[in-house]
Protein backbone atom coordinates (compact mmCIF):
# COMPACT_ATOMS: atom_id res chain seq x y z
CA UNK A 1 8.24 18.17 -11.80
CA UNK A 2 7.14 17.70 -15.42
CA UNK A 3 5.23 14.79 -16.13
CA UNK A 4 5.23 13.37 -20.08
CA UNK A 5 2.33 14.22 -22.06
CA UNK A 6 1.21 10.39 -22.34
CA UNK A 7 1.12 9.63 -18.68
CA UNK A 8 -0.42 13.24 -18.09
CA UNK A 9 -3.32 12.03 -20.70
CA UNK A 10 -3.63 8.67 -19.25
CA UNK A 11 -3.77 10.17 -15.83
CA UNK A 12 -6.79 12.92 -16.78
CA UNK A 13 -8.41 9.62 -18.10
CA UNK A 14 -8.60 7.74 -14.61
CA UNK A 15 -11.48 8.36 -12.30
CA UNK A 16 -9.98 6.47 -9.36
CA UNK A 17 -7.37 9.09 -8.74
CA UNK A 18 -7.61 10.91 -5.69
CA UNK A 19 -8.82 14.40 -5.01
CA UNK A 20 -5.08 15.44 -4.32
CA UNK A 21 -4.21 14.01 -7.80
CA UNK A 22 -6.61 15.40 -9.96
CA UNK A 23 -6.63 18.93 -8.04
CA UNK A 24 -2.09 18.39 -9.52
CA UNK A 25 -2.99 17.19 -12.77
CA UNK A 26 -5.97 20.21 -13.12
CA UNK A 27 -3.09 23.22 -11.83
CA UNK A 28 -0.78 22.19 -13.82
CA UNK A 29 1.05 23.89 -17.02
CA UNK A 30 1.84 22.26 -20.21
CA UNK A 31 4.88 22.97 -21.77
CA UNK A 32 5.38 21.92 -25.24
CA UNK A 33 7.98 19.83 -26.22
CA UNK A 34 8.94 18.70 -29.74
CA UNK A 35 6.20 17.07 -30.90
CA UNK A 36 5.04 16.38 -27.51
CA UNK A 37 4.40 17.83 -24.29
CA UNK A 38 4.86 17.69 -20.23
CA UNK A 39 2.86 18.90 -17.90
CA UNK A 40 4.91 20.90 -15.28
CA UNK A 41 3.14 19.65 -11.67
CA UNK A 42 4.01 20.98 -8.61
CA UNK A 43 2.84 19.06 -5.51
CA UNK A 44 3.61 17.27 -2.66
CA UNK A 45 5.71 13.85 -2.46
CA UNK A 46 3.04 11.64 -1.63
CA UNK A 47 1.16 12.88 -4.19
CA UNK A 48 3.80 11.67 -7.14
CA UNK A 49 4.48 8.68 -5.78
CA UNK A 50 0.13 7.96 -6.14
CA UNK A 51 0.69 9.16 -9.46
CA UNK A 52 3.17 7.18 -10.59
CA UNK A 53 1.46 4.68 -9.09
CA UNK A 54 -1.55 5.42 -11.01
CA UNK A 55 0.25 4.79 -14.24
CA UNK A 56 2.18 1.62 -13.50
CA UNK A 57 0.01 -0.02 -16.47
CA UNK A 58 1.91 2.45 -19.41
CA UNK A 59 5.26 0.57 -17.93
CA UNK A 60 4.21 -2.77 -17.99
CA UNK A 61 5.56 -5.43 -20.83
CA UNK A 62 2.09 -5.20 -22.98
CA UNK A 63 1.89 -1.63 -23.00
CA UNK A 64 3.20 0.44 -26.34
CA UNK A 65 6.86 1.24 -26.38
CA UNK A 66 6.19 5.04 -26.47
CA UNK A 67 3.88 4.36 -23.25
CA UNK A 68 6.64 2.47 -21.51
CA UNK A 69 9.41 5.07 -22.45
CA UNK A 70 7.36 7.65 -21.02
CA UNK A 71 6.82 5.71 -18.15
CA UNK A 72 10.30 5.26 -17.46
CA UNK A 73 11.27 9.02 -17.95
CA UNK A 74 8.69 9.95 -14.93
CA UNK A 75 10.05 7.33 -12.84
CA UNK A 76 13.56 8.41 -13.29
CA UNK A 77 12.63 12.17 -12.46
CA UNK A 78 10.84 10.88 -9.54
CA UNK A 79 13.29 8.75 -8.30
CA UNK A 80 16.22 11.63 -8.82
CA UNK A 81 13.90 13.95 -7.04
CA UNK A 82 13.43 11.55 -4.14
CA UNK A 83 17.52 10.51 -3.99
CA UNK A 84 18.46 14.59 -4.16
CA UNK A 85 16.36 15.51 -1.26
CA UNK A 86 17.51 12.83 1.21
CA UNK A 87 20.33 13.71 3.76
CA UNK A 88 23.63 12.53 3.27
């Protein structure tokens, strides 16, 4: 799953993350996109839900419209991740 570049760099700039997290955020592979990037993560459920998690602060009301945009983009992946994977 590809994370946007501005909750990738506000991720690598949190200490409280887990080991699982930062051991993600360290493998993965940025892909350049536009003028930004993504990092393309590959790890286990749990571990981009804590993520996510992690970031909630980029999609809060106070936080820069870029930051909440990009906040929002990751949570829809997630969430379309999550919804493709369940039985029907």
């Amino acid at each position: 799953m590809e994370i946007p570049g501005k909750i990738a760099d506000h991720l690598n700039d949190l200490p409280e993350l887990g080991e699982a997290e930062q051991h993600a955020l360290r493998r993965g592979r940025t892909v350049h996109r536009g003028q930004g990037y993504s990092l393309h993560v590959t790890a286990q459920p749990d571990v981009y839900q804590a993520l996510l998690a992690a970031a909630a602060e980029l999609g809060a009301d106070g936080a820069p419209l870029a930051a909440r945009k990009a906040y929002r983009i990751y949570s829809d992946r997630l969430n379309n991740a999550v919804a493709s994977t369940l039985p029907v």
